[in-house]
N, C-alpha and C. Protein backbone atom coordinates (compact mmCIF):
# COMPACT_ATOMS: atom_id res chain seq x y z
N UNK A 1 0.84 -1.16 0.00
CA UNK A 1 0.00 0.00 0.00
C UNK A 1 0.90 1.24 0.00
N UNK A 2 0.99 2.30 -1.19
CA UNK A 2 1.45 3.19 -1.20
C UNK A 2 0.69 4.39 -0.31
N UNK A 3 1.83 4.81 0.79
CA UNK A 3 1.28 5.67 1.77
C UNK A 3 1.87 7.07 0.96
N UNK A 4 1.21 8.63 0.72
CA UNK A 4 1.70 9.98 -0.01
C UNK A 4 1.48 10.52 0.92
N UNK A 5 2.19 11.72 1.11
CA UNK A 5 2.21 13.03 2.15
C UNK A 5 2.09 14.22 1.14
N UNK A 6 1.74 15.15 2.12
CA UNK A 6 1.40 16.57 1.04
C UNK A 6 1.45 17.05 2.26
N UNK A 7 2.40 18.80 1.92
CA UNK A 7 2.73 20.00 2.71
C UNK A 7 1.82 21.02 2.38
N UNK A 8 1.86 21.75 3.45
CA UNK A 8 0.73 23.08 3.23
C UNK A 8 1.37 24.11 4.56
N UNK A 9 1.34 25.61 4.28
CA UNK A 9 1.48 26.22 5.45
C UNK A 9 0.48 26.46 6.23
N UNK A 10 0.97 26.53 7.70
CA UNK A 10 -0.29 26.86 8.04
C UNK A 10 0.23 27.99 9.57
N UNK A 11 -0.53 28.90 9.32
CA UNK A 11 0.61 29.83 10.03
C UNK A 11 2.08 29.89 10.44
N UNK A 12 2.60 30.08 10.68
CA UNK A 12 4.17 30.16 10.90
C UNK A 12 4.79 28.62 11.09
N UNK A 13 3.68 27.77 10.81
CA UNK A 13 4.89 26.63 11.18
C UNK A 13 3.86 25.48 9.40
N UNK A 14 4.22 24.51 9.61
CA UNK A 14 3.88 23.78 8.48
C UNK A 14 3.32 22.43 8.89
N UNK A 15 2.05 22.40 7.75
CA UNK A 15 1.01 21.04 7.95
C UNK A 15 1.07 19.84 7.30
N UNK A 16 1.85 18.59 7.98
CA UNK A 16 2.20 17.96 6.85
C UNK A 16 0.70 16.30 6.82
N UNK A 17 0.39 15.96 5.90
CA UNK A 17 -1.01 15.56 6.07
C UNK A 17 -0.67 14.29 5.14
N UNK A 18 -0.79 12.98 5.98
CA UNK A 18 -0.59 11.53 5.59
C UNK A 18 -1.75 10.94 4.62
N UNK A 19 -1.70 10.61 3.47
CA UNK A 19 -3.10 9.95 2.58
C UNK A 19 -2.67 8.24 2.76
N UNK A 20 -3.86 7.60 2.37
CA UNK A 20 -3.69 6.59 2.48
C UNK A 20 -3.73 6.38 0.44
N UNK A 21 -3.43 5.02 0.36
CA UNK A 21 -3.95 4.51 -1.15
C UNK A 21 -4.91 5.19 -2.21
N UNK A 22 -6.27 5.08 -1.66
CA UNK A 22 -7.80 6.09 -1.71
C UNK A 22 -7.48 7.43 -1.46
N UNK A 23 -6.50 8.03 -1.57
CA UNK A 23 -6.34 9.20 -1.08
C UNK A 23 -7.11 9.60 -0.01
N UNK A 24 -7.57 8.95 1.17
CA UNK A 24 -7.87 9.42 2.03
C UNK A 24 -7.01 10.09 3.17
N UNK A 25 -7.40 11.15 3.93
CA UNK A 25 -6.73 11.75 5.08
C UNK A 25 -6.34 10.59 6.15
N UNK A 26 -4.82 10.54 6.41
CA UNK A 26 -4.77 9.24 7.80
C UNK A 26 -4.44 10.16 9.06
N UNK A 27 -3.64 11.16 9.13
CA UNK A 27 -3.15 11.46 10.02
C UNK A 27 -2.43 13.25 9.35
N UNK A 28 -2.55 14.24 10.61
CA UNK A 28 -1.92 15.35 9.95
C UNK A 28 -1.32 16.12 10.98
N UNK A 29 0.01 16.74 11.02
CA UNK A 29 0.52 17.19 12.04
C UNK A 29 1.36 18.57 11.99
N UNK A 30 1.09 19.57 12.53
CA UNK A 30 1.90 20.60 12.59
C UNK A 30 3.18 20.18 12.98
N UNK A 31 4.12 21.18 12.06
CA UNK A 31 5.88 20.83 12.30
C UNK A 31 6.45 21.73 11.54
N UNK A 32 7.54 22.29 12.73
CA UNK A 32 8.38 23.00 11.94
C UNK A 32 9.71 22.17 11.86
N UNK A 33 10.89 22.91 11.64
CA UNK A 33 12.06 22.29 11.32
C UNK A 33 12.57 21.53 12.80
N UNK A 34 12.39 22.35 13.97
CA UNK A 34 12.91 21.79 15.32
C UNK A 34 11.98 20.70 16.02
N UNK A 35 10.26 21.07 15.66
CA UNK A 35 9.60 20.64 16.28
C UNK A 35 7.76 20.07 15.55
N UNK A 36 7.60 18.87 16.18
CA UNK A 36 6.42 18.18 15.61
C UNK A 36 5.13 18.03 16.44
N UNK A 37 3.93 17.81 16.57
CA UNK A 37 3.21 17.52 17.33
C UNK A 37 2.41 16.30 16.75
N UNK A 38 2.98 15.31 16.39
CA UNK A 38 2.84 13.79 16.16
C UNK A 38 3.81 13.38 17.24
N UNK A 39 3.06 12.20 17.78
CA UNK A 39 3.34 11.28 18.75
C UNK A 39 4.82 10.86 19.12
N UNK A 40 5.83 11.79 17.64
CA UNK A 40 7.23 11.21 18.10
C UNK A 40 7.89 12.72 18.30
N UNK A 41 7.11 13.80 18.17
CA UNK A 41 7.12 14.87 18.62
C UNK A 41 8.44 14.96 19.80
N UNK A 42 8.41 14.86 20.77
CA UNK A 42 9.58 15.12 21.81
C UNK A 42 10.81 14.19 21.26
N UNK A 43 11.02 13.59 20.49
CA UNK A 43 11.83 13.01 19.95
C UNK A 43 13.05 13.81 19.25
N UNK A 44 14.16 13.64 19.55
CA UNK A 44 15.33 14.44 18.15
C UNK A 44 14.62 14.39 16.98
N UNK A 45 13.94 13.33 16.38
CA UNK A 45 13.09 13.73 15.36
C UNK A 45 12.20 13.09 14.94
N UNK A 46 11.07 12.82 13.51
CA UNK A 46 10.10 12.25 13.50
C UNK A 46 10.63 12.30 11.83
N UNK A 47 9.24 11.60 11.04
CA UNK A 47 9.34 11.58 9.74
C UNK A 47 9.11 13.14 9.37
N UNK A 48 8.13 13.64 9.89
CA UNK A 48 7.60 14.80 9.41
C UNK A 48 8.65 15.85 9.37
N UNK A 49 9.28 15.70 10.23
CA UNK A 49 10.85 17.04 10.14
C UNK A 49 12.00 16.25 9.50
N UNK A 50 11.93 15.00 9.03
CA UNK A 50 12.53 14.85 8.43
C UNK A 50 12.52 15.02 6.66
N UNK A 51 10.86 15.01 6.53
CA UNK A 51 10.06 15.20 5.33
C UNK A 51 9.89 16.62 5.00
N UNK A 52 10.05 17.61 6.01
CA UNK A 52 9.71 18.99 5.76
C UNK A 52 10.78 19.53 4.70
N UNK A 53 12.37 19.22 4.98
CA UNK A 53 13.13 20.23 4.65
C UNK A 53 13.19 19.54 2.83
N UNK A 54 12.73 18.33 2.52
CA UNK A 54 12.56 18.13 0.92
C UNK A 54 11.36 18.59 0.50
N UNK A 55 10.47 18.87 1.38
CA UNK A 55 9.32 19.78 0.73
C UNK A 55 9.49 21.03 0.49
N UNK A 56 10.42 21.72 1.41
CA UNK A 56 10.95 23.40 1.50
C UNK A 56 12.03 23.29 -0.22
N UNK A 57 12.75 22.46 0.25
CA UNK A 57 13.67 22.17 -0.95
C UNK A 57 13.23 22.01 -1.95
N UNK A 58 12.19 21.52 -2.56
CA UNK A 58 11.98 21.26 -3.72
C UNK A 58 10.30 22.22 -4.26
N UNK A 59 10.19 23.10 -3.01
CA UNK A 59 9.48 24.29 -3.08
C UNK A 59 8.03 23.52 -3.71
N UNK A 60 7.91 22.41 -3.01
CA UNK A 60 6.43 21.90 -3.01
C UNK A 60 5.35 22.11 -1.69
N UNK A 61 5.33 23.24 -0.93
CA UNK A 61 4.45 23.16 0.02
C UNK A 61 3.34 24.33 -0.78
N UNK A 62 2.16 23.59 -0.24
CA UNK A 62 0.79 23.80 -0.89
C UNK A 62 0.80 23.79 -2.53
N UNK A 63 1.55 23.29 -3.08
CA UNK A 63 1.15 22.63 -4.28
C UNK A 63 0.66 20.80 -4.58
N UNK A 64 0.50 20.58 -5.54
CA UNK A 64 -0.38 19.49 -5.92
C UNK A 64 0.75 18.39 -5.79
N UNK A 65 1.81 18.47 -5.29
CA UNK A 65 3.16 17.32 -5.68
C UNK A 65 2.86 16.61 -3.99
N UNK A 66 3.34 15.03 -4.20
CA UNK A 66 2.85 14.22 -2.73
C UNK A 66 4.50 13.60 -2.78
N UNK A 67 4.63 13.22 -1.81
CA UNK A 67 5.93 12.74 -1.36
C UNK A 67 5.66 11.05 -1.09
N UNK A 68 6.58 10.49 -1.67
CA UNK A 68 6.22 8.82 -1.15
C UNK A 68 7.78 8.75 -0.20
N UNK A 69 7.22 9.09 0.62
CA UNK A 69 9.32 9.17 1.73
C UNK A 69 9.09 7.66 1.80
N UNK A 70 8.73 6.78 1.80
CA UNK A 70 9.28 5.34 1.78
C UNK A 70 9.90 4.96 0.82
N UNK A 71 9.46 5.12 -0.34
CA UNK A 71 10.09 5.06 -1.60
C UNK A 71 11.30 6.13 -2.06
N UNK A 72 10.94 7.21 -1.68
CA UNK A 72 11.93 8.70 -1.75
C UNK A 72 11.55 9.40 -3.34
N UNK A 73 9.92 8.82 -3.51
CA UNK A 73 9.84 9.59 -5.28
C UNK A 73 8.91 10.56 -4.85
N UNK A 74 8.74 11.45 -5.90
CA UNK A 74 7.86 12.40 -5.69
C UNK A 74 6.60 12.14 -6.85
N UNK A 75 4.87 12.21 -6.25
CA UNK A 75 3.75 12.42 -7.54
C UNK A 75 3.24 13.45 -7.67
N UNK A 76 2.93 13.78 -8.83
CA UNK A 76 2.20 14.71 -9.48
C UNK A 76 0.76 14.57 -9.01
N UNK A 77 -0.40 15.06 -8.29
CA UNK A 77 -1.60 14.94 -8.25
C UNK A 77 -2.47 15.90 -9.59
N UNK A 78 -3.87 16.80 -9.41
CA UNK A 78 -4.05 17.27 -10.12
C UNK A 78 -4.16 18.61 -9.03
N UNK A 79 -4.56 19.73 -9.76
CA UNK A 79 -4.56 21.05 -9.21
C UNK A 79 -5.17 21.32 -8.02
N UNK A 80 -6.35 20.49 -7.75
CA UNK A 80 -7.68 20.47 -6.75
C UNK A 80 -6.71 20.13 -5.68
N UNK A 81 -5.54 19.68 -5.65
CA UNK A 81 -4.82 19.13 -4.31
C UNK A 81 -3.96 20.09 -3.59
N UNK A 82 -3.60 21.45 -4.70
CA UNK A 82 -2.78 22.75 -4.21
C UNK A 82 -3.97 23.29 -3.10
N UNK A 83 -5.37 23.23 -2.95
CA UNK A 83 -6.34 23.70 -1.99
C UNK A 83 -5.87 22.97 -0.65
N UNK A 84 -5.81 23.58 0.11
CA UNK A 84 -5.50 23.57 2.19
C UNK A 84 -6.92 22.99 2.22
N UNK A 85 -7.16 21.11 2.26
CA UNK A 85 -8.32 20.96 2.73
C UNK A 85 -8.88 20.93 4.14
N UNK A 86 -7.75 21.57 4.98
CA UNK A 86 -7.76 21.09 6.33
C UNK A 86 -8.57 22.19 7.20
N UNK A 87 -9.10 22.62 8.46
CA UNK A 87 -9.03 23.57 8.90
C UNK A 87 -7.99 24.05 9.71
N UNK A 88 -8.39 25.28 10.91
CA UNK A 88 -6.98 25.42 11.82
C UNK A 88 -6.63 24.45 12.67
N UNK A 89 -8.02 23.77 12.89
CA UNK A 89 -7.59 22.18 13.93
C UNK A 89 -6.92 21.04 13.72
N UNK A 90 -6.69 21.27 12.03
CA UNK A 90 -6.03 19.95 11.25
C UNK A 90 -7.27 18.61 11.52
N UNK A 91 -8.36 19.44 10.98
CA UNK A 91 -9.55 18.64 10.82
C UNK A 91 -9.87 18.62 9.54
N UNK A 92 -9.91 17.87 8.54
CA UNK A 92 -10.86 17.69 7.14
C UNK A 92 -12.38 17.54 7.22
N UNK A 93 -13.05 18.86 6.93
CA UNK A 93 -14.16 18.75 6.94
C UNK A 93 -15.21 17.71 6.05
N UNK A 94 -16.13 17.81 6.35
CA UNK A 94 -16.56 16.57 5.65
C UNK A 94 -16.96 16.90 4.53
N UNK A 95 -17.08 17.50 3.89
CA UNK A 95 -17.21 17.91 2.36
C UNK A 95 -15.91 17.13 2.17
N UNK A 96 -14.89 16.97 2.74
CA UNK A 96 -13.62 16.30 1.97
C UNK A 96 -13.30 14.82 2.23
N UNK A 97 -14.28 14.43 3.16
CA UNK A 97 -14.35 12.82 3.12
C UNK A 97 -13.72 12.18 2.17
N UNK A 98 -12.47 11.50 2.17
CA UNK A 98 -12.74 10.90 0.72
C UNK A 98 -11.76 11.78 -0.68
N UNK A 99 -12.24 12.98 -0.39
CA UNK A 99 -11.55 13.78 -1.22
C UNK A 99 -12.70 13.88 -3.20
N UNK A 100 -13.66 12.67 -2.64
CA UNK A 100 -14.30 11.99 -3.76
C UNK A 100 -14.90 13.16 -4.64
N UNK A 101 -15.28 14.27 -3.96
CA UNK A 101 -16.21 15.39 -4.92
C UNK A 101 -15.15 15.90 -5.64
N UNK A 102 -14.07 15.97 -5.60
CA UNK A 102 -12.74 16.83 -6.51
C UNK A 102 -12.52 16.17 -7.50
N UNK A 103 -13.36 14.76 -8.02
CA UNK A 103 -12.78 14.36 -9.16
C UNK A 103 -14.46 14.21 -9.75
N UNK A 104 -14.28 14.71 -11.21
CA UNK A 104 -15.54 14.01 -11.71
C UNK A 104 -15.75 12.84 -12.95
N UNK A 105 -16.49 11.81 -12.95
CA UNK A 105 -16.12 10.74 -13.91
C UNK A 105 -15.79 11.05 -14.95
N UNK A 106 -15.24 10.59 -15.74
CA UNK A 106 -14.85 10.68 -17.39
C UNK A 106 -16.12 10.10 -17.84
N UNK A 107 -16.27 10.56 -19.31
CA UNK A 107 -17.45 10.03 -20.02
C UNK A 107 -17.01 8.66 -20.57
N UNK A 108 -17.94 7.49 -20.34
CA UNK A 108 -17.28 6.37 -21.12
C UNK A 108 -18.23 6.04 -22.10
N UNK A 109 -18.85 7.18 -22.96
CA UNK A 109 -19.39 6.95 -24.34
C UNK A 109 -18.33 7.40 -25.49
N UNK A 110 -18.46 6.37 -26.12
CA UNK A 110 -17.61 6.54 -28.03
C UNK A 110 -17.83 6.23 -28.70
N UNK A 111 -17.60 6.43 -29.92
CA UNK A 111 -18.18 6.17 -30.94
C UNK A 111 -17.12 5.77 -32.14
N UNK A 112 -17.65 5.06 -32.96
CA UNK A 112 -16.35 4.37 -33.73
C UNK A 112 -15.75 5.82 -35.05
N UNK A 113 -16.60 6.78 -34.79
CA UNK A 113 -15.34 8.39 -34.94
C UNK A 113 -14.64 8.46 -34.22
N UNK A 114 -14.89 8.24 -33.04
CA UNK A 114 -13.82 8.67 -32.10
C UNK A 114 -12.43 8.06 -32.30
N UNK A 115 -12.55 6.81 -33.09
CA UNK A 115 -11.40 5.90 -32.81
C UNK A 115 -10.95 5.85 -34.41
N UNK A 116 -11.85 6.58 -35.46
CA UNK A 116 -11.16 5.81 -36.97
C UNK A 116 -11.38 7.68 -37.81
N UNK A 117 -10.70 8.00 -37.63
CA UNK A 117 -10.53 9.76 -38.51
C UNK A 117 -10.09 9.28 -39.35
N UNK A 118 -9.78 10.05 -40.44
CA UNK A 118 -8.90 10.15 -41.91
C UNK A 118 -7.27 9.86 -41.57
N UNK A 119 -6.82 10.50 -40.37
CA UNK A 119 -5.74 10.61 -40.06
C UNK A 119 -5.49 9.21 -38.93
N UNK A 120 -6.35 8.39 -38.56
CA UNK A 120 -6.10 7.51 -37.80
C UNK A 120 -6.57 7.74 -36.44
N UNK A 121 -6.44 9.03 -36.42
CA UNK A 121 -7.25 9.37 -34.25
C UNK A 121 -5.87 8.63 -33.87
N UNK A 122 -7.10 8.27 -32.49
CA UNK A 122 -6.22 6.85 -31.51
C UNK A 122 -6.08 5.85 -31.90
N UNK A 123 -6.73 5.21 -33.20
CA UNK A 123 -6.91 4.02 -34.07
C UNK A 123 -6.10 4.16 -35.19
N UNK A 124 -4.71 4.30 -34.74
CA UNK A 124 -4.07 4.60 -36.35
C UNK A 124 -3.53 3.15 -37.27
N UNK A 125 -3.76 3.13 -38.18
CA UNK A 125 -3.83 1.67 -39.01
C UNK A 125 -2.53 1.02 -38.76
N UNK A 126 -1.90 -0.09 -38.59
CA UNK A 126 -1.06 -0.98 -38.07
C UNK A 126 -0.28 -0.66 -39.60
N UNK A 127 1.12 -0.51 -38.92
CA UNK A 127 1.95 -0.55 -39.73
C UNK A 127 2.61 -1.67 -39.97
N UNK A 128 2.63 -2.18 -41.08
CA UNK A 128 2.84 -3.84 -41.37
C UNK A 128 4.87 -3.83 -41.61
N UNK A 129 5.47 -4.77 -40.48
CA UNK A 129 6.93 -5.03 -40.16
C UNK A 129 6.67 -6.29 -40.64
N UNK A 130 7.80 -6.92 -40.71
CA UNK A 130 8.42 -8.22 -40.63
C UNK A 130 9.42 -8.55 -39.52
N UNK A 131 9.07 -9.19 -38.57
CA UNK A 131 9.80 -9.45 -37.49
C UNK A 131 10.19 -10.56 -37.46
N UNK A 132 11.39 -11.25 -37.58
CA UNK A 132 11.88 -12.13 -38.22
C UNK A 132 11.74 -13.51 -36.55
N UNK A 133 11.11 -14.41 -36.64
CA UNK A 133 10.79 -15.63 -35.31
C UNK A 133 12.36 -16.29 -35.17
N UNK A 134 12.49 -16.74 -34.01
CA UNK A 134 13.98 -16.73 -33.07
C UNK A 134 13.17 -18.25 -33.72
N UNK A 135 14.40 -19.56 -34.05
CA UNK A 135 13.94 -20.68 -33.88
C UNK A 135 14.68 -21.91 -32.82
């Protein structure tokens, strides 16, 4: 299960906010560079201050980019994710349950225009190779 993080400011210090798979909200915690208020908080350090200074660095806080720090890659989301869904309590209101209203279905009607133009569309005619069989 791929766990993503996403940064946001939130007054003078920074909100860093755990998704699960479903992009759901798991967990979200104020932190600055010295200090966290997640459970490892009194600790020399936690993930979250360890996660902050590549979010400062790579000048992704409150934009749409998620951090996979287990992996160490960074994703692209879509724009709806640069929005602070949180309040000042680091509560997700329930309009954001889910996150589900920010996306809306794709249409899955087509039509065989859609797939055969003059020029090929997405259906462009197979270009005939000879690929010679290994025996």
């Amino acid at each position: 299960m791929t766990i993503l993080y996403n940064c946001h400011h939130s007054g003078d210090q920074y909100r860093i906010t755990k998704f699960d798979s479903g992009m759901n909200p798991i967990s979200s915690y104020l932190c600055s560079l010295e200090e966290c208020d997640c459970p490892r908080g009194p600790h020399p350090t936690c993930r979250h201050r360890q996660m902050l200074p590549k979010f400062i660095s790579r000048q992704h806080v409150g934009d749409e980019w998620f951090l996979d720090f287990d992996r160490g890659g960074w994703v692209q989301m879509g724009e709806e994710w640069a929005k602070t869904p949180f309040n000042e309590n680091g509560e997700a209101p329930e309009v954001y349950s889910g996150f589900s209203h920010l996306h809306e279905p794709h249409s899955t009607e087509a039509s065989a225009l859609d797939f055969d133009s003059k020029d090929g569309g997405s259906n462009p005619p197979a270009v005939a190779t000879h690929i010679p069989r290994r025996l």
